[in-house]
C-alpha atoms as a PDB file:
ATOM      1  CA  UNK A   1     -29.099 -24.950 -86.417  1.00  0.00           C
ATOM      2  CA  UNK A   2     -30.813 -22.152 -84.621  1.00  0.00           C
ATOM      3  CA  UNK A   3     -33.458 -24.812 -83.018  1.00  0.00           C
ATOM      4  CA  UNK A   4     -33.030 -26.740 -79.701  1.00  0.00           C
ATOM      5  CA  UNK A   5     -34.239 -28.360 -76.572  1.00  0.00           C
ATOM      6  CA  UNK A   6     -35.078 -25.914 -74.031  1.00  0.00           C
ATOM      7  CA  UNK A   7     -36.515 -26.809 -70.190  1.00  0.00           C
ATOM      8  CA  UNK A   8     -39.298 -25.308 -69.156  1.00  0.00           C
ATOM      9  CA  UNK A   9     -40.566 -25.995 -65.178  1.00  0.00           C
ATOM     10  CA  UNK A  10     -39.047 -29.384 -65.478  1.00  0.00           C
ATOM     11  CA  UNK A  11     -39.837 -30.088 -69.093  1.00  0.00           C
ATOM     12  CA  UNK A  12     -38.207 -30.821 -72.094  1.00  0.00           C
ATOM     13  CA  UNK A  13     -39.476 -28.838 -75.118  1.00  0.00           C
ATOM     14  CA  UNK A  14     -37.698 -28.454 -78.759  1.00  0.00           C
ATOM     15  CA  UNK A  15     -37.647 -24.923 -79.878  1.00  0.00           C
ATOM     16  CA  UNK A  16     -38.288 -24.713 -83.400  1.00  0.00           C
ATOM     17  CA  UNK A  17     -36.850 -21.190 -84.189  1.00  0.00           C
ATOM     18  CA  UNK A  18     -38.857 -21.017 -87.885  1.00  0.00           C
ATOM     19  CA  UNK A  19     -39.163 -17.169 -87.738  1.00  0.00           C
ATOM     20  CA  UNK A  20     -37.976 -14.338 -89.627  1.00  0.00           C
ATOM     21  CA  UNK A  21     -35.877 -16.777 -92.060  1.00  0.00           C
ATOM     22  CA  UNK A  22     -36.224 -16.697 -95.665  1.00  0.00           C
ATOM     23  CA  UNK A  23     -37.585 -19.842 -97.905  1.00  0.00           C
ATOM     24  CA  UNK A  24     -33.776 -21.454 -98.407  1.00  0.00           C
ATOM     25  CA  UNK A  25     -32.958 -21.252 -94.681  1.00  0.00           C
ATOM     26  CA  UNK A  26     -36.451 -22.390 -93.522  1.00  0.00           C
ATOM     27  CA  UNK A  27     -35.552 -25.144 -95.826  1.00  0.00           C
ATOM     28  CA  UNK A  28     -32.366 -25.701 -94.037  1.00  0.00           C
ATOM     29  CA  UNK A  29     -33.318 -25.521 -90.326  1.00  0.00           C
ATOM     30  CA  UNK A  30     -36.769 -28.101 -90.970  1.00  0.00           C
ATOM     31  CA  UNK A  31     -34.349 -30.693 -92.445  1.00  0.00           C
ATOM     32  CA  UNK A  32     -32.131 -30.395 -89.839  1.00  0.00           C
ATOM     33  CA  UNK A  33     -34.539 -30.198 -86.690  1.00  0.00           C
ATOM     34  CA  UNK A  34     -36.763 -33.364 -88.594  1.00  0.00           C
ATOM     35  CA  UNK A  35     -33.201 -35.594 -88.648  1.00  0.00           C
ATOM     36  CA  UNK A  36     -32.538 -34.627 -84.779  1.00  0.00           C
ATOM     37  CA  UNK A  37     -36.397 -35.508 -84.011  1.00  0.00           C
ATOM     38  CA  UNK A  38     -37.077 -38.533 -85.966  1.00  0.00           C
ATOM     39  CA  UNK A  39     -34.685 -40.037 -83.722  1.00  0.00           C
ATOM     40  CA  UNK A  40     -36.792 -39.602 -80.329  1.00  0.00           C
ATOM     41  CA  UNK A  41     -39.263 -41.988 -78.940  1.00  0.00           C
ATOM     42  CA  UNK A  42     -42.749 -42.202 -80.109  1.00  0.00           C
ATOM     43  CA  UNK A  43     -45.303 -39.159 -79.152  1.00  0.00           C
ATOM     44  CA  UNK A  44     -42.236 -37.746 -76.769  1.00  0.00           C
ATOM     45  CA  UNK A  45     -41.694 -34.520 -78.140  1.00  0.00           C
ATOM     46  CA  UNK A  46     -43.052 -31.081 -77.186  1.00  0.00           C
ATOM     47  CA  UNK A  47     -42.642 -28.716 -79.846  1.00  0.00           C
ATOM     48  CA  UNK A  48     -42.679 -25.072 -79.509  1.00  0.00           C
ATOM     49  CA  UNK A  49     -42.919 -23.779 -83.311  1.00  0.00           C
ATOM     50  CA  UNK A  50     -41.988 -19.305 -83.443  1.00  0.00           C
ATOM     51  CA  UNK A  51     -42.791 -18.588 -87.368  1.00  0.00           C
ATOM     52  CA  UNK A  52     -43.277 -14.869 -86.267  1.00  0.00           C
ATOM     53  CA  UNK A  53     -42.316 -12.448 -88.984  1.00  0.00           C
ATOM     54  CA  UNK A  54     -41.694 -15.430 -91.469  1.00  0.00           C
ATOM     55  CA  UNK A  55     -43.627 -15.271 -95.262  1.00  0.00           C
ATOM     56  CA  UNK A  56     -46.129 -17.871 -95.078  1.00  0.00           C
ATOM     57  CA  UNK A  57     -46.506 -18.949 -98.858  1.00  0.00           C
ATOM     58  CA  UNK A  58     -47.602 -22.039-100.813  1.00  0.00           C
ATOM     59  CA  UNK A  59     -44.252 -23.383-100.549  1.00  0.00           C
ATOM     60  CA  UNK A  60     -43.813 -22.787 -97.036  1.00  0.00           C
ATOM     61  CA  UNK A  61     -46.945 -24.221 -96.209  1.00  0.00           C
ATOM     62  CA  UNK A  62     -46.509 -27.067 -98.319  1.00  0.00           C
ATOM     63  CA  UNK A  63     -42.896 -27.607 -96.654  1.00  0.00           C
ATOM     64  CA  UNK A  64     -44.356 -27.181 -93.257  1.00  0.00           C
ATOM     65  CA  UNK A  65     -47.199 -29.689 -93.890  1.00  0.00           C
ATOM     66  CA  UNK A  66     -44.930 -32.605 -94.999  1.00  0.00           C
ATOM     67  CA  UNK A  67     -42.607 -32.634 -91.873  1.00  0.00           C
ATOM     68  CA  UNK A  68     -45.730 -32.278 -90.072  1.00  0.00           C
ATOM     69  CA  UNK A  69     -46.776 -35.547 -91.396  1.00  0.00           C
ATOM     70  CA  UNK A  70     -43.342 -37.195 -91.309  1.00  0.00           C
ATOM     71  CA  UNK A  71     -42.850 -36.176 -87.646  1.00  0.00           C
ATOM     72  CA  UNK A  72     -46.618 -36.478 -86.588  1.00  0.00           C
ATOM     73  CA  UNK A  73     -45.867 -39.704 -84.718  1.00  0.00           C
ATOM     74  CA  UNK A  74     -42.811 -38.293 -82.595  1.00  0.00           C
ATOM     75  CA  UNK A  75     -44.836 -35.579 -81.396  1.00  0.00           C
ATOM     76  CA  UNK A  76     -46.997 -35.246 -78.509  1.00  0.00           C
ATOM     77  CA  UNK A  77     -47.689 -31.386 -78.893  1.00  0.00           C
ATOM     78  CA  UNK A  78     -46.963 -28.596 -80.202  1.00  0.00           C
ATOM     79  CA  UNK A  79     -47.197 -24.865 -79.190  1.00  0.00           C
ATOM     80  CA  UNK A  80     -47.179 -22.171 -82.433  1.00  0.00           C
ATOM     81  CA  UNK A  81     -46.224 -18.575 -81.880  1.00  0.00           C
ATOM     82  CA  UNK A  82     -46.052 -15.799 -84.493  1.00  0.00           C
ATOM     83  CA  UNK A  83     -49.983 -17.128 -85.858  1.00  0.00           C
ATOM     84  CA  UNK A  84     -52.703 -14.322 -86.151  1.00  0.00           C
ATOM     85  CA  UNK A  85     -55.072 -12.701 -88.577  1.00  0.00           C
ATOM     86  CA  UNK A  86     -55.039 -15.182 -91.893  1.00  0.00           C
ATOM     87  CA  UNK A  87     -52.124 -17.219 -90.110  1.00  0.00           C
ATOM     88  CA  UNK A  88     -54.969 -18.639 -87.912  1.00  0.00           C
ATOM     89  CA  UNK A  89     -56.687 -20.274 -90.794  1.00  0.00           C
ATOM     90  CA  UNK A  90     -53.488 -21.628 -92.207  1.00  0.00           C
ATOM     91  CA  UNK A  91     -52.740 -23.052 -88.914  1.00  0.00           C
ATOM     92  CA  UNK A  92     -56.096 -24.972 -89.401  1.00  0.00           C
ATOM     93  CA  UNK A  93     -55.396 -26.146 -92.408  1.00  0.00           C
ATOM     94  CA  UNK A  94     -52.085 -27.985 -91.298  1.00  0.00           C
ATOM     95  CA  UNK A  95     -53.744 -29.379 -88.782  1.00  0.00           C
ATOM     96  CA  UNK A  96     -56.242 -30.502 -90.389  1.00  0.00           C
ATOM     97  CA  UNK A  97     -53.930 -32.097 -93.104  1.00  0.00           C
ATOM     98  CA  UNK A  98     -51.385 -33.459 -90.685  1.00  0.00           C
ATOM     99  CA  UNK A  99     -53.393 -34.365 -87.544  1.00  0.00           C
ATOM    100  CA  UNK A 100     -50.653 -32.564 -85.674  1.00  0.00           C
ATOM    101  CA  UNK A 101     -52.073 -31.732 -82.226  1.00  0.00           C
ATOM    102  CA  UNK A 102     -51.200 -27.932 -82.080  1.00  0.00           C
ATOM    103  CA  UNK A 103     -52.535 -24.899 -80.567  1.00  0.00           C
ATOM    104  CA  UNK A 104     -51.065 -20.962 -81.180  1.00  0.00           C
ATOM    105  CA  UNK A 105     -50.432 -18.987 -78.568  1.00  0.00           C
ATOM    106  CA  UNK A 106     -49.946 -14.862 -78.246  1.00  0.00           C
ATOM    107  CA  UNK A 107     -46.812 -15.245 -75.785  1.00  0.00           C
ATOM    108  CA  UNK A 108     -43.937 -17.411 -75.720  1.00  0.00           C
ATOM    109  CA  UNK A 109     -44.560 -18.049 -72.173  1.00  0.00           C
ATOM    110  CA  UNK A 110     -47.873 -19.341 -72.628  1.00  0.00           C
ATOM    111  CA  UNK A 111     -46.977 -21.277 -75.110  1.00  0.00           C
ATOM    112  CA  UNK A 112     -43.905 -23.079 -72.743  1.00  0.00           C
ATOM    113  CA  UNK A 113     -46.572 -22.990 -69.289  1.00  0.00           C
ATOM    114  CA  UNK A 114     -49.173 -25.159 -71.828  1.00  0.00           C
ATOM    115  CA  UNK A 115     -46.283 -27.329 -73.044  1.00  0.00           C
ATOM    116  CA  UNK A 116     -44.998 -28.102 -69.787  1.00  0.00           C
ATOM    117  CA  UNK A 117     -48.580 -29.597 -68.948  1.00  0.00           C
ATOM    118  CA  UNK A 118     -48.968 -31.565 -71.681  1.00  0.00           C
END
């Protein structure tokens, strides 16, 4: 799994490492990160989601949407990287399915500075 828990100024974040894999591996690396994090307490988990350089296509939305919704109640919130242009509006639209509180950020260090306030 190329995922993990990081620490960021004190903080505990999982790293979802989502980018520049293919369909199969995405596949691969969601089931494996949604076993470890179905296993955490309730609305613990800060997420910090890199899909930078990865294909964005019905299936991968579609795949992205369900373990949002299967792992909506673990998380408390989530930081996306690698979402501009189009991206932006498919962002939306997973929030908007999932109710997963996320917000995109340019730089991973953003991204880890607004996690570690959350």
């Amino acid at each position: 799994m190329r995922s993990g828990f990081i620490t960021h100024q004190g903080v505990q974040v999982f790293y979802c490492r989502y980018n520049r894999i293919d369909m199969s591996t995405l596949s691969a690396e969601v089931t494996e990160v949604e076993a470890l994090l179905l296993k955490q307490p309730v609305n613990s988990m800060r997420l910090l989601v890199d899909v930078t350089g990865t294909v964005i296509s019905p299936s991968t939305l579609s795949l992205l949407t369900k373990t949002s919704l299967d792992m909506k109640k673990y998380i408390h919130a989530t930081a996306v990287l690698g979402v501009e242009g189009v991206r932006v509006q498919l962002l939306d639209m997973l929030v908007k399915a999932s109710g997963l509180p996320a917000k995109s950020f340019k730089t991973e260090e953003e991204a880890k500075n607004w996690l570690a306030t959350q």
